[in-house]
Protein backbone atom coordinates (compact mmCIF):
# COMPACT_ATOMS: atom_id res chain seq x y z
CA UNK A 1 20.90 102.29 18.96
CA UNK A 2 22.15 105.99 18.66
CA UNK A 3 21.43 108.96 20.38
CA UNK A 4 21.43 112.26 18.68
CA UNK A 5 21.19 115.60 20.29
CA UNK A 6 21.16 118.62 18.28
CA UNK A 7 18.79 122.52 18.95
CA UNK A 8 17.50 121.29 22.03
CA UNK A 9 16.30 118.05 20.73
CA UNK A 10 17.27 114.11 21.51
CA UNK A 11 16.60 112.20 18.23
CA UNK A 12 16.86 108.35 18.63
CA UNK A 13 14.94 107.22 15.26
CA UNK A 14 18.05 105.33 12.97
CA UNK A 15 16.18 107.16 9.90
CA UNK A 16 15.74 110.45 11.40
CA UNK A 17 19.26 110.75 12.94
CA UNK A 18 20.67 109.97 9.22
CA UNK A 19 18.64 112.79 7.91
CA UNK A 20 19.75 114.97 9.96
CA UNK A 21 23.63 114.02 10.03
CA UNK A 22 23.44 113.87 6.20
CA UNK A 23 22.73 117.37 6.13
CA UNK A 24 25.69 117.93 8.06
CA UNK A 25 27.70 115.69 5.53
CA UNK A 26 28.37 113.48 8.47
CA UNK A 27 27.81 109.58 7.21
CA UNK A 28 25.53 107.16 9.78
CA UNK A 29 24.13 103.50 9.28
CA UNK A 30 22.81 101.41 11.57
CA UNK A 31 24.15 97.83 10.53
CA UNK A 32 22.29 96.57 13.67
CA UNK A 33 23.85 94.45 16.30
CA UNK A 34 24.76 90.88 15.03
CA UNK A 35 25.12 87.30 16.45
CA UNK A 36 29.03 86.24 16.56
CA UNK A 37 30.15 82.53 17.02
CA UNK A 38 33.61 83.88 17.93
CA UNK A 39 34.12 87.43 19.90
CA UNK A 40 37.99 87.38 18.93
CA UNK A 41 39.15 89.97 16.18
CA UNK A 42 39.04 87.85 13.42
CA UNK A 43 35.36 86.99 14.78
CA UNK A 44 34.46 90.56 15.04
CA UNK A 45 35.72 91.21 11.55
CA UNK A 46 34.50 88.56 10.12
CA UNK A 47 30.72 88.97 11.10
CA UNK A 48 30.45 92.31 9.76
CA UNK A 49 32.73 91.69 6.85
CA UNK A 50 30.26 92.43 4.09
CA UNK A 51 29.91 95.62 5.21
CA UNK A 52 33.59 96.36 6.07
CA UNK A 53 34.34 95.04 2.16
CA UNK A 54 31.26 98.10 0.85
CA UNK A 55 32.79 100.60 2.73
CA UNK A 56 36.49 100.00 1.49
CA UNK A 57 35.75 99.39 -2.13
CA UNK A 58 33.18 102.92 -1.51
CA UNK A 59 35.69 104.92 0.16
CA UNK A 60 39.31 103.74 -0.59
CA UNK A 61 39.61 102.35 2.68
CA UNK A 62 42.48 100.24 2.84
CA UNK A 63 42.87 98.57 6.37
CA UNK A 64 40.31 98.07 9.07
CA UNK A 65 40.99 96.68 13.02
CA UNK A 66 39.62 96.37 16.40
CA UNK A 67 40.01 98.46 19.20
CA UNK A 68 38.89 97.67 22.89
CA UNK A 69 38.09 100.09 26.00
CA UNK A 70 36.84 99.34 29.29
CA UNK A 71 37.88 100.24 32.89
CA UNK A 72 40.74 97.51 33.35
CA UNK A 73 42.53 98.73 30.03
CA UNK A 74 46.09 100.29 31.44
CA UNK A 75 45.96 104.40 31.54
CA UNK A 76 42.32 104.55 29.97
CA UNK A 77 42.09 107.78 31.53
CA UNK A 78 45.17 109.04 30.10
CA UNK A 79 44.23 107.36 26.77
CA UNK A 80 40.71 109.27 26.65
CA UNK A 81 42.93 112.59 27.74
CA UNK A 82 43.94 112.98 24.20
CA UNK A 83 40.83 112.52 22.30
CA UNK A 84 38.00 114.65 24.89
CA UNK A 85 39.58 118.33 23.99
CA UNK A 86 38.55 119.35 20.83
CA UNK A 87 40.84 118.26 17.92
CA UNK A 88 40.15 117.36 13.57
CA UNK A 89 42.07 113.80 11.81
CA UNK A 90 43.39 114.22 7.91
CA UNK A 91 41.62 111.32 7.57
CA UNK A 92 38.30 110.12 8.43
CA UNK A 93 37.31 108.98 11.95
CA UNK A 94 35.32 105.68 10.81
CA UNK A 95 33.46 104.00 14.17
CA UNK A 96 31.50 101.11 14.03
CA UNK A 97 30.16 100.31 17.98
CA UNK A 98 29.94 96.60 18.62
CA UNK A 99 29.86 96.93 22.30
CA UNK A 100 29.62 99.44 24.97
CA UNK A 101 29.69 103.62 24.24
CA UNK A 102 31.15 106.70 22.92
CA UNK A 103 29.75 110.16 22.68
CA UNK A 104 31.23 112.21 19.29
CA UNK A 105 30.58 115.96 19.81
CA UNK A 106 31.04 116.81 15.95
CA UNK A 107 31.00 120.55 14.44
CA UNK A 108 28.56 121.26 12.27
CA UNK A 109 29.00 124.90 11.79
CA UNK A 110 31.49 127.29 13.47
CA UNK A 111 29.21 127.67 16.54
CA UNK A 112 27.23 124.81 17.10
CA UNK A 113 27.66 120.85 17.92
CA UNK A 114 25.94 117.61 17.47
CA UNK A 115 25.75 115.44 20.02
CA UNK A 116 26.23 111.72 18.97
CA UNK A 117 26.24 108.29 21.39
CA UNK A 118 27.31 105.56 19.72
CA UNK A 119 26.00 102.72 20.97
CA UNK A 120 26.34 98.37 19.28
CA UNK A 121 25.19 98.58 15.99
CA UNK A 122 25.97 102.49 15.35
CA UNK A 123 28.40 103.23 11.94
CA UNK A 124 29.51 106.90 12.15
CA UNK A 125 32.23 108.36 9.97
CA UNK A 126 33.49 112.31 11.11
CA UNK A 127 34.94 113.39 7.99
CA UNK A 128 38.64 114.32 7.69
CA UNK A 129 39.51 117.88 8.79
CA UNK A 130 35.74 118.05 10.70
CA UNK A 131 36.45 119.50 14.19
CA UNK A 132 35.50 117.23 17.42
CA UNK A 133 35.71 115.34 20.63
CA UNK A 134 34.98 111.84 21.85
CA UNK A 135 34.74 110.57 25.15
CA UNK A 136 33.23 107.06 26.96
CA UNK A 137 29.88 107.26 28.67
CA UNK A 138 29.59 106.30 32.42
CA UNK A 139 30.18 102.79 31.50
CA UNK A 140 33.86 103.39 29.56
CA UNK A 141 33.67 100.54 27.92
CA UNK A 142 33.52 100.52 23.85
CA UNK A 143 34.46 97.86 21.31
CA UNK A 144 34.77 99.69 17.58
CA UNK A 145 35.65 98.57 14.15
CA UNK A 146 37.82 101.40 12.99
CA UNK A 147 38.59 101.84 9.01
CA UNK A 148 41.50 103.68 7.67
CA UNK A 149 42.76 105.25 4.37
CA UNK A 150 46.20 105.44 5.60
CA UNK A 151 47.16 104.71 9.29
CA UNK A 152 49.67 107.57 9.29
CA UNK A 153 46.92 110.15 8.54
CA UNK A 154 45.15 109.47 11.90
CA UNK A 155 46.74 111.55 13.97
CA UNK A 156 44.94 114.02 16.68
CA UNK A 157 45.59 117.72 15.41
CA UNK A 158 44.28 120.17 18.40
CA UNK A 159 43.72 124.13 17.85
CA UNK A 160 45.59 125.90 19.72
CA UNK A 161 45.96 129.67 20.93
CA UNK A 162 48.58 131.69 20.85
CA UNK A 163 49.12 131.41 24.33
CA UNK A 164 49.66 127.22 23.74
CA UNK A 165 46.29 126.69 25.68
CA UNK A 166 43.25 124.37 23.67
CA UNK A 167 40.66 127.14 22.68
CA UNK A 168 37.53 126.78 23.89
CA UNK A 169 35.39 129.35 22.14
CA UNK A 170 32.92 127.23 20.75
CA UNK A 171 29.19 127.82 21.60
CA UNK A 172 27.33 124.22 22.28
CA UNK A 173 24.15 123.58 20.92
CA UNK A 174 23.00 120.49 22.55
């Protein structure tokens, strides 16, 4: 399950890690890692369907799919280039790990960071406009359900400096 680290502390507890996002108005649930009798898409989506289906009628989601990572995937590095410097979405980031890991540094206030690892099982939503980076763990692999309000909204938006370069200027916290 998850890994939270936020003020010097690693939080690992589904409950406590909720608590503490929630404050942060960043959503988390832990739908738990689930038995599929087909690993395709469709098998994917259909096992956690139920909760895809809450979601979308909660949120106005309209569309959900798959997406796939892992070391033999063609320019992965070049792929994870765009997402590790800190950037915000017009819509929300929904993630829901079935396999492998992603860490989601997420602002929480101007100057500090929480420190999420997604791991199978993990739902995390950053909320539109909410500043932050993703990258793959050691292992680069991750298989996500991803849910959308409107595909064309999804789109990286980075802050940049005058001088064209990604600021950096933000203190970390975890």
């Amino acid at each position: 399950m998850a890994i939270l680290e936020f003020r010097g502390e690693t939080i690992t507890d589904p409950s406590s890690i909720q608590t503490v996002l929630a404050s942060h108005s960043i959503p988390y649930e832990c739908w738990g890692v689930r038995s599929m009798t087909n690993d395709s898409v469709e098998g994917v989506l259909a096992t956690y369907a139920d909760d895809i289906a809450r979601l979308k009628s909660l949120h106005s989601y309209v569309t959900e799919d798959v997406i796939a990572l892992d070391p033999a995937t063609p320019n992965l590095d070049g792929l994870l280039a765009k997402f590790s410097p800190e950037h915000h979405h017009t819509d929300d980031e929904v993630r829901f790990t079935v396999a492998g890991e992603g860490v989601f540094e997420i602002n929480v206030t101007e100057n500090e960071r929480v420190k999420f690892t997604a791991q199978p099982g993990d739902l995390i939503v950053v909320p539109a406009w909410r500043r932050h980076l993703f990258y793959l763990t050691g292992q680069k692999t991750i298989r996500c359900i991803r849910l959308f309000k409107d595909k064309t909204g999804w789109e990286a938006h980075y802050p940049y400096s005058q001088a064209g370069t990604i600021e950096r200027s933000l203190h970390y916290s975890v």
